[in-house]
Structures are given as structure tokens and as C-alpha cells.
Protein backbone atom coordinates (compact mmCIF):
# COMPACT_ATOMS: atom_id res chain seq x y z
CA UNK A 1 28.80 -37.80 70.96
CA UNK A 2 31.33 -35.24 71.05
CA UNK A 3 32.28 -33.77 67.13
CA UNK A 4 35.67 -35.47 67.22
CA UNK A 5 34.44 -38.93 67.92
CA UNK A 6 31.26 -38.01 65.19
CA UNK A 7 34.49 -37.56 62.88
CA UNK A 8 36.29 -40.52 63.90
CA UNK A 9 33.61 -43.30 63.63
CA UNK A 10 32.36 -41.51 60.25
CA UNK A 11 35.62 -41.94 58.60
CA UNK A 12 35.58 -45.71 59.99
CA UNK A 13 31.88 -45.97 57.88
CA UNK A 14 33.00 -44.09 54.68
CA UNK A 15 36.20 -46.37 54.56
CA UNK A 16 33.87 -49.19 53.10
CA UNK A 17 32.19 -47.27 50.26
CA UNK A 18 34.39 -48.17 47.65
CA UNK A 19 33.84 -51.85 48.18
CA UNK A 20 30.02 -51.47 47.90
CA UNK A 21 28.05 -52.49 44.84
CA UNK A 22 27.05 -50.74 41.87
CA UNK A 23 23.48 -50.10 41.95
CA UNK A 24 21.10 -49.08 39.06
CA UNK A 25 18.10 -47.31 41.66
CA UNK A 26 18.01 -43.65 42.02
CA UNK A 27 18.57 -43.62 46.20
CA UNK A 28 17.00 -41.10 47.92
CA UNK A 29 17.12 -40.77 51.75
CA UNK A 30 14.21 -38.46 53.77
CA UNK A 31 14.25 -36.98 56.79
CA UNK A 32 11.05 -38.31 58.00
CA UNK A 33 9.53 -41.61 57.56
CA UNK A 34 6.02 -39.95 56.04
CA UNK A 35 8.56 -38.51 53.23
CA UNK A 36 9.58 -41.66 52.05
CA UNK A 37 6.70 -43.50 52.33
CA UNK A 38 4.80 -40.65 49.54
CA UNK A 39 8.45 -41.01 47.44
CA UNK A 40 7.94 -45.18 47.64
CA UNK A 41 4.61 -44.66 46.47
CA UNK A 42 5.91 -42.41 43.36
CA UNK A 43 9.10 -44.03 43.33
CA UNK A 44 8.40 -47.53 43.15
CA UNK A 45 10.85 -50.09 42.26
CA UNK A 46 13.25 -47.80 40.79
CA UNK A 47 14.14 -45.97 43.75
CA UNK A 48 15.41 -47.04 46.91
CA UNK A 49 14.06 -44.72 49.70
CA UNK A 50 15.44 -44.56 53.54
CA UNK A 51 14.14 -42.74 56.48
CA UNK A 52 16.43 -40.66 58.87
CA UNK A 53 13.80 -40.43 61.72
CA UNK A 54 11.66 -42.77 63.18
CA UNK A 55 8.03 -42.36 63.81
CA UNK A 56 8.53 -43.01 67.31
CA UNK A 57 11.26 -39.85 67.18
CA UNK A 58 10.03 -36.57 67.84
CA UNK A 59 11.19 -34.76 64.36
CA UNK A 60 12.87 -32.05 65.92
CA UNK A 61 15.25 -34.07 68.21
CA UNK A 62 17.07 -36.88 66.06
CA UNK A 63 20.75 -37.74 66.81
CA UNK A 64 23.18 -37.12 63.89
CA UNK A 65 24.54 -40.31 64.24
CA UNK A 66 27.63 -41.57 61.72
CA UNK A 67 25.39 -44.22 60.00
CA UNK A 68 22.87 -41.92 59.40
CA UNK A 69 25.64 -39.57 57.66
CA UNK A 70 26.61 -42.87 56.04
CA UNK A 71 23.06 -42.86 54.40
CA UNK A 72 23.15 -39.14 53.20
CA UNK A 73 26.95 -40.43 51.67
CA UNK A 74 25.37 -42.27 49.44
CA UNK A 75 22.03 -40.39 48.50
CA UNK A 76 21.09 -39.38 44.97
CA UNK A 77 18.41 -36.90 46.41
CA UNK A 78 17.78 -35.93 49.76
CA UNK A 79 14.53 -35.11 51.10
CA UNK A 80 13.76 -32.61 53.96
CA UNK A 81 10.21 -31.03 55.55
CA UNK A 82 12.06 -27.69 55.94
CA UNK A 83 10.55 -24.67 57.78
CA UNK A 84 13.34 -25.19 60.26
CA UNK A 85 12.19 -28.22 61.52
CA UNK A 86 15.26 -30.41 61.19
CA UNK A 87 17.75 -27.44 61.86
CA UNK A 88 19.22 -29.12 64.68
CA UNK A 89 20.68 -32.43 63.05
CA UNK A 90 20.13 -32.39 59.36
CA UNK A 91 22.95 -30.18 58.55
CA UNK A 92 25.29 -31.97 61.24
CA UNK A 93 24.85 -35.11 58.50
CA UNK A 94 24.87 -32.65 55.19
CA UNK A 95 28.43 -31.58 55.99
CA UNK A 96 29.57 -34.66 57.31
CA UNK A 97 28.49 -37.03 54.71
CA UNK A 98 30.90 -35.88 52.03
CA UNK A 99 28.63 -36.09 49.17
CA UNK A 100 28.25 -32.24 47.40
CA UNK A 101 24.86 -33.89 45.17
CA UNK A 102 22.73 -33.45 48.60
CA UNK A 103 23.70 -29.86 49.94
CA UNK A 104 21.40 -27.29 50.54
CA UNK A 105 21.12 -25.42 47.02
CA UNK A 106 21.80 -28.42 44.27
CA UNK A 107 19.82 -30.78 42.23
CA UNK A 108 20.01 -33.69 44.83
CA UNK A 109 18.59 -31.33 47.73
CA UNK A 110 14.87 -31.11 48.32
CA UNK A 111 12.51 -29.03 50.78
CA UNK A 112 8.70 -30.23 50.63
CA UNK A 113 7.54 -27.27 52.34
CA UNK A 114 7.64 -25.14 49.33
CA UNK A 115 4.74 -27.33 48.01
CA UNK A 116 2.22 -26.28 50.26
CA UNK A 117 0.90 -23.29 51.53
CA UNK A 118 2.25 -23.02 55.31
CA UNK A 119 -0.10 -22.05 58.11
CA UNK A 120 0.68 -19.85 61.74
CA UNK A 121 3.33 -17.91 59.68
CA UNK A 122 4.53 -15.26 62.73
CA UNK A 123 3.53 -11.95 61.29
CA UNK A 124 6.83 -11.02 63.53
CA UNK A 125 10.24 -11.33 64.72
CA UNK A 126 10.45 -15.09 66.12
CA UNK A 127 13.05 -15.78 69.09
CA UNK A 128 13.70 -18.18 71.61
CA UNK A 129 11.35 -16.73 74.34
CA UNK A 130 8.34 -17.50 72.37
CA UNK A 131 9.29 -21.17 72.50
CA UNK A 132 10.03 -23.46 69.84
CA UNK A 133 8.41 -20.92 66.74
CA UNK A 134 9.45 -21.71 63.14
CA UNK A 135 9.85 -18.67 61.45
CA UNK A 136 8.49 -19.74 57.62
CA UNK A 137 5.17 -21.50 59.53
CA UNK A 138 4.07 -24.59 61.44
CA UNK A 139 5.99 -27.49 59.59
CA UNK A 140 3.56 -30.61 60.62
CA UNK A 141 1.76 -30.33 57.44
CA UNK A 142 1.64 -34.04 56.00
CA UNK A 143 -1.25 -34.76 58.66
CA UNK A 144 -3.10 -33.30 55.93
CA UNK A 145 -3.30 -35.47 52.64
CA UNK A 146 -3.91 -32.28 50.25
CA UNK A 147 -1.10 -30.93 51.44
CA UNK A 148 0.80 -34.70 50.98
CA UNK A 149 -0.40 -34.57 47.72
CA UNK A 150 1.07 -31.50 46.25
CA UNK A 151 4.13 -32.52 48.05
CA UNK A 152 3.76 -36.05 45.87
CA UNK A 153 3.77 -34.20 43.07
CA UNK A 154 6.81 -32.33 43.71
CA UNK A 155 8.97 -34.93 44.69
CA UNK A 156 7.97 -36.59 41.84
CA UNK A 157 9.20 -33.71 39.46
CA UNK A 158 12.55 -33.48 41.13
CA UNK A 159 13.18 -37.44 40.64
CA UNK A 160 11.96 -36.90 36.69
CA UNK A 161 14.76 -34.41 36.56
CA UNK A 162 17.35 -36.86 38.17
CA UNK A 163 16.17 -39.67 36.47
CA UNK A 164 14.95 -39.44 33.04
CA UNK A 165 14.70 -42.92 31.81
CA UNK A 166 11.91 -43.78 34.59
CA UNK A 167 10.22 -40.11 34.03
CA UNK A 168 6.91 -42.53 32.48
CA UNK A 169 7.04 -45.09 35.43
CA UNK A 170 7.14 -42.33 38.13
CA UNK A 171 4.41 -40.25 36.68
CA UNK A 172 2.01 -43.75 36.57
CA UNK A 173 2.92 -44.07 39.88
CA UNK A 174 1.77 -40.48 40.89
CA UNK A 175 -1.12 -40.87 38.79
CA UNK A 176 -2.00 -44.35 41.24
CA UNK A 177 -1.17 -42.85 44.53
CA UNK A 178 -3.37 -39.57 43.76
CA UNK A 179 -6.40 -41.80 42.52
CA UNK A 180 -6.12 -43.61 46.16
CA UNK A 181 -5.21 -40.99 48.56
CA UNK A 182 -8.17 -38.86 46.70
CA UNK A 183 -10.37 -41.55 47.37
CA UNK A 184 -9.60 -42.26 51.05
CA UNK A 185 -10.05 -38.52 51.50
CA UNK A 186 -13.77 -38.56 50.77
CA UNK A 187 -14.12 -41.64 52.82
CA UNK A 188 -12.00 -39.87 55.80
CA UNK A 189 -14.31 -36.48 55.52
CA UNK A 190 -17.57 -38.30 55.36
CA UNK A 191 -16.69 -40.64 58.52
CA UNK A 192 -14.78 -37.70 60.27
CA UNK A 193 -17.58 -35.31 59.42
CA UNK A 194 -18.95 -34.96 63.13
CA UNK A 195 -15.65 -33.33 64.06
CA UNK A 196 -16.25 -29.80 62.46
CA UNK A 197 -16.57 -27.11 65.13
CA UNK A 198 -15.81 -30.09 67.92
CA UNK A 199 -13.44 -28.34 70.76
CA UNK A 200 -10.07 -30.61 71.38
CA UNK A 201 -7.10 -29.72 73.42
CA UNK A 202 -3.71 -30.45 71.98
CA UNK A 203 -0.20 -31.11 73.29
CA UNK A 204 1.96 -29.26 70.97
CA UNK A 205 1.34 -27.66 67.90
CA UNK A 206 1.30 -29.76 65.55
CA UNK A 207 -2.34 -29.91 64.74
CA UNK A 208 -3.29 -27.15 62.66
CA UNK A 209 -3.45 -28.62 59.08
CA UNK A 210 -5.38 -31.73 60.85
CA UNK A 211 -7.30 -28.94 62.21
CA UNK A 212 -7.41 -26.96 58.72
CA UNK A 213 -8.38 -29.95 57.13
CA UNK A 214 -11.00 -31.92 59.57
CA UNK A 215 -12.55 -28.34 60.83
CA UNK A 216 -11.86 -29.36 64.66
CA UNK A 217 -11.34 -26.27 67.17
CA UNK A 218 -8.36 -26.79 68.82
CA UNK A 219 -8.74 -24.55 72.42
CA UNK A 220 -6.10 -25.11 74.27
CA UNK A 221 -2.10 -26.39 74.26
CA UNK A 222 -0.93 -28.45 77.23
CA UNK A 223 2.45 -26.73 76.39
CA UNK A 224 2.39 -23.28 77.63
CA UNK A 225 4.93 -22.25 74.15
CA UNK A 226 5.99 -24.45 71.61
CA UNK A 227 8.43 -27.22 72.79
CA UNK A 228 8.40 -26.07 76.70
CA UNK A 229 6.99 -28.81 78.83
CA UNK A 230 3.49 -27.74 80.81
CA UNK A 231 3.47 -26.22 84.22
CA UNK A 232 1.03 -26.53 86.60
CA UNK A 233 -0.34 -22.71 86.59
CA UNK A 234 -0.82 -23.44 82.57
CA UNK A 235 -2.24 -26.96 82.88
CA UNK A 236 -4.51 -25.34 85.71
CA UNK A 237 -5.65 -22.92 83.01
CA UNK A 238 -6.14 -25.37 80.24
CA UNK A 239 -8.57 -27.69 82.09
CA UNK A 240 -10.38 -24.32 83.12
CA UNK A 241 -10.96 -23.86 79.16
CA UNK A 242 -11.44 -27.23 78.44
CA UNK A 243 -14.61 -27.55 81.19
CA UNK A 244 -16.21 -24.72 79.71
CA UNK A 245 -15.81 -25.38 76.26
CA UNK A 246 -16.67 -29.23 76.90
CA UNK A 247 -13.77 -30.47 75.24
CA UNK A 248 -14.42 -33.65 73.41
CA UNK A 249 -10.78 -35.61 73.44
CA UNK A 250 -7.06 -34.38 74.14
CA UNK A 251 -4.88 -34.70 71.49
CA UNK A 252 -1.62 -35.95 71.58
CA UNK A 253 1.51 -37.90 69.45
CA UNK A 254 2.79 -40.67 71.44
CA UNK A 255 6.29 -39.48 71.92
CA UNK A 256 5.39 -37.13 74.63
CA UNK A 257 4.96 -37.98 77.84
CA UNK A 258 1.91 -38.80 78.68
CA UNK A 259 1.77 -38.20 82.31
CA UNK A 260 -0.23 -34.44 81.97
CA UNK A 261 -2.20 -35.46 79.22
CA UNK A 262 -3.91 -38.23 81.05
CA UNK A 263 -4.59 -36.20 84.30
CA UNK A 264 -6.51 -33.54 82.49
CA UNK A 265 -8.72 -35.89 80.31
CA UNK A 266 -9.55 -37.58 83.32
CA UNK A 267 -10.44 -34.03 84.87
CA UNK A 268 -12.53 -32.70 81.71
CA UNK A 269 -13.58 -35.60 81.58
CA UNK A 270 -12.57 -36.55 78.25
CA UNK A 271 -11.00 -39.87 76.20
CA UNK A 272 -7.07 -39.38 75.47
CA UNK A 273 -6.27 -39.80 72.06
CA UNK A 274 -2.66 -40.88 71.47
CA UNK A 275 -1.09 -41.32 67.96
CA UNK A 276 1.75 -42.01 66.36
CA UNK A 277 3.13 -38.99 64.70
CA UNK A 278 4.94 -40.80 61.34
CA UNK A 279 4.42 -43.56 58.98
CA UNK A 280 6.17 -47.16 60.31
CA UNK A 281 7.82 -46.77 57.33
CA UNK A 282 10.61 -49.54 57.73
CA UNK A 283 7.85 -51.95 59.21
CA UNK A 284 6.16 -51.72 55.18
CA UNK A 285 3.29 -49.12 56.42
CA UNK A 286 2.26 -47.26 53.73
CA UNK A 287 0.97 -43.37 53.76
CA UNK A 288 -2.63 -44.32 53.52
CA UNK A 289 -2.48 -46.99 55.96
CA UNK A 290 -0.93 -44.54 58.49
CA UNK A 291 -3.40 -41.70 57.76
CA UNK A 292 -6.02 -44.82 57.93
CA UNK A 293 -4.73 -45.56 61.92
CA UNK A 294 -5.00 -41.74 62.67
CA UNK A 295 -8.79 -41.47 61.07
CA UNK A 296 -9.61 -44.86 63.19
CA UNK A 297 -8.44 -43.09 66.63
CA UNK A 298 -9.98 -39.59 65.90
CA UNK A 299 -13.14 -41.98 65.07
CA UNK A 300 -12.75 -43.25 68.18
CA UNK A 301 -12.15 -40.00 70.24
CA UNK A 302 -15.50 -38.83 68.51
CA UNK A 303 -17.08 -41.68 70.47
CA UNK A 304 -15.89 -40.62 74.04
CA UNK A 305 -13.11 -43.71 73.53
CA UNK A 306 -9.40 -43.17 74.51
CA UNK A 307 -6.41 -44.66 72.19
């Protein structure tokens, strides 16, 4: 969509604000669906949360569509991953929603990666020969739940300082969601403990903190550099790698095509896990039960099974 028609069917949206309904929730609107499934949890029934992306999106590719800038219109707090990752839409929707409360810089604005402690920082200059690099570190970090938890916390902070009168309800609800993700953790490292030192090829990069977290070895990318599509001379070289370090499963979210992926498991030989990469968030998955799916197909992997 070209920026004048953007502008155009915008102003159409925006037109029916002032007819809307008062509401009495704080509204906050994420980026990606595993954001507002943790700000549900802490949120509860005083907030109304809404995902830009779908889990079926890759995160870095999401078209800035007018409703979508309709959503950000009428956010109390928006919530972002940052580290670069939603550079190339998010602020197409900041500027064109018309609502100064969610701009980079105030109150209503939020970056979760400042929660966590960010892994494959470049210890140089990134630039666009070295492939789709983030500069301030690998951004996929809500595959682990430590790091999802700290990020919990934080968004539950910002949300006490919007919204005072439910400060007690939201920090219950924080309380509740820790308790349970804690205790699926132990469950997920006990049943998942086989994995430590296990070699696994990956298609892109985002499984370090799954990596970090579960101890896996991750040997080899099917991408030859972040976000550029594998070549034969590179896939070549991966199975190579992948033979002699008797990869256990490739590795992949199912938004990628799929095509490369299954020809070198079925050279290693080796199951093909697929995954989704988000929480079905609008479909009334929770964060748990996502992280739950994404155990049960690593499980499976483990067992020489393909998802």
C-alpha cells in the first residue's frame, strides 16, 4: 500500500473514534502475540490487551496496515520486543496513529528487551552484508520463560504506574503467573533434560535463549546470514556438519518454508521439528500452554519423531 492510500484509509478509521464508547480498562496493544498473552496473565480483567502480529507472521515482516494503526490510536500502553526487531513497521503505525501517549520515549511506550540480559550482542559494527544482525542482540528471547518472567515483571510495573487503582490486582496476578510458569519450568527441565549437549541444526537464529536455556548445541543454520534464504553451496555444507556431528532434529518455526529443511533431515537422517513461533493469542492460548506445545515437539524430536 502506497503511503498516500495508508493516509487515506487511516483517516477513514480514525473518523469513527469519537463515536466509540467510554471504557474503564487500561488498553494496551503488543507487538507480538507472546507479549500480550504474559500482560493478560498480569493484566487480567482490567486490561484489555491486543496483538499486532500473528503467530503465524514472521515478527520482522508485518504489514502496517490502517486498522492496526487504528489499534495503536487507541492504546493506553504500547508494548514492543525492541532490539530492532519491529523496525520495519512499528514506527510506520507510531506516527500514523495520532496518539502522542504511545511514542517512543513516554509513559505509554514500552521495550521488553531492557528486562533481560540479551545474547549474540555483535562485539562490532553491524551492516547489511552480514544479513539480518540486530545491533543491541538476538531479540527471540521469550522462548525462554526466565527471560518471560523478568519481562512479566516489568510490564507489570509500567501498568502500576498507569494505573494505580488496580496496582494490588496486577501484582496478585504476577504473583499467580510466576508461581505457574516457575513450576512448569522444573517440569520442562526435568522432561527436556536429555537435550543438554544434543547437536540440532536450526533455520534462523532464533534459538539461542532456547538453546541458553535447554543446553542444546545448535551446529549449524540452514540460512547462510540472518534473514537470507539458503543456497545450495551452504545447505551442502550444513548437512556435511550435521553427518558428522549426528545431528539429532532440525529446528525450525513454521513460517519458513519448509522445502530445505525437510531435504536435509531426510539426508542426516534426522526428524524435522516444526513450531509455531508465537502464542495463538486471539484463539485464548495462554503463555504456558504455548511453551507447553513447544516442550511436547522438542520431546518428540528427542525421540527421532518429526512435528
Amino acid at each position: 500500500m502506497s503511503p498516500f492510500r495508508f493516509l487515506v484509509a487511516l483517516n477513514a478509521v480514525l473518523l469513527g473514534l469519537l463515536s466509540l464508547p467510554a471504557r474503564a480498562d487500561l488498553k494496551v496493544v503488543t507487538t507480538l502475540p507472546d507479549l500480550a498473552a504474559i500482560t493478560k496473565a498480569v493484566g487480567g480483567e482490567h486490561v484489555q490487551v491486543t496483538s499486532l502480529a500473528l503467530p503465524t507472521q514472521d515478527p520482522h515482516f508485518v504489514d502496517a496496515r490502517p486498522s492496526l494503526a487504528l489499534e495503536v490510536n487507541r492504546a493506553d500502553l504500547l508494548i514492543a520486543i525492541g532490539l530492532e526487531l519491529e523496525v520495519g513497521w512499528l514506527p510506520a503505525l507510531q506516527n500514523g496513529a495520532r496518539n502522542t501517549r504511545i511514542l517512543t520515549g513516554s509513559p505509554g511506550y514500552l521495550e521488553a528487551a531492557q528486562f533481560v540480559r540479551t545474547l549474540e550482542v555483535p562485539a562490532t559494527r553491524v551492516d547489511r552484508s552480514q544479513g539480518d544482525v540486530h545491533a543491541g542482540g538476538n531479540p527471540h528471547f521469550l522462548y525462554d520463560p526466565r527471560a518471560a518472567l523478568l519481562v512479566a515483571r516489568g510490564i507489570t510495573d509500567r501498568m502500576v504506574s498507569l494505573d494505580q487503582k488496580n496496582a494490588e490486582a496486577y501484582r496478585a496476578n504476577l504473583e499467580k503467573f510466576t508461581a505457574e510458569l516457575e513450576k512448569a519450568r522444573a517440569g520442562w527441565e526435568q522432561r527436556l533434560a536429555g537435550l543438554k549437549g544434543t547437536p540440532v541444526v536450526a533455520y534462523h537464529r532464533t534459538t539461542a535463549y532456547l538453546a541458553n536455556w535447554l543446553g542444546f548445541d545448535t551446529i549449524a543454520f540452514l540460512e547462510p546470514k540472518p534473514g537470507i534464504p539458503p543456497n545450495p553451496a551452504h545447505v551442502a555444507q550444513v548437512l556435511t556438519q550435521a553427518r558428522q556431528r549426528k545431528a539429532r532434529f532440525v529446528l525450525q518455526e513454521d513460517y519458513y518454508p519448509t522445502t530445505t529443511s525437510k531435504l536435509v533431515a531426510s539426508k542426516i537422517p534426522a526428524p524435522l521439528v516444526l513450531f509455531t513461533s508465537g502464542t495463538d493469542f486471539r484463539g485464548g492460548q495462554t503463555y504456558l500452554q504455548h511453551l507447553e506445545d513447544l516442550m511436547s515437539r522438542l520431546e518428540k524430536g528427542m525421540k527421532g519423531e518429526g512435528t
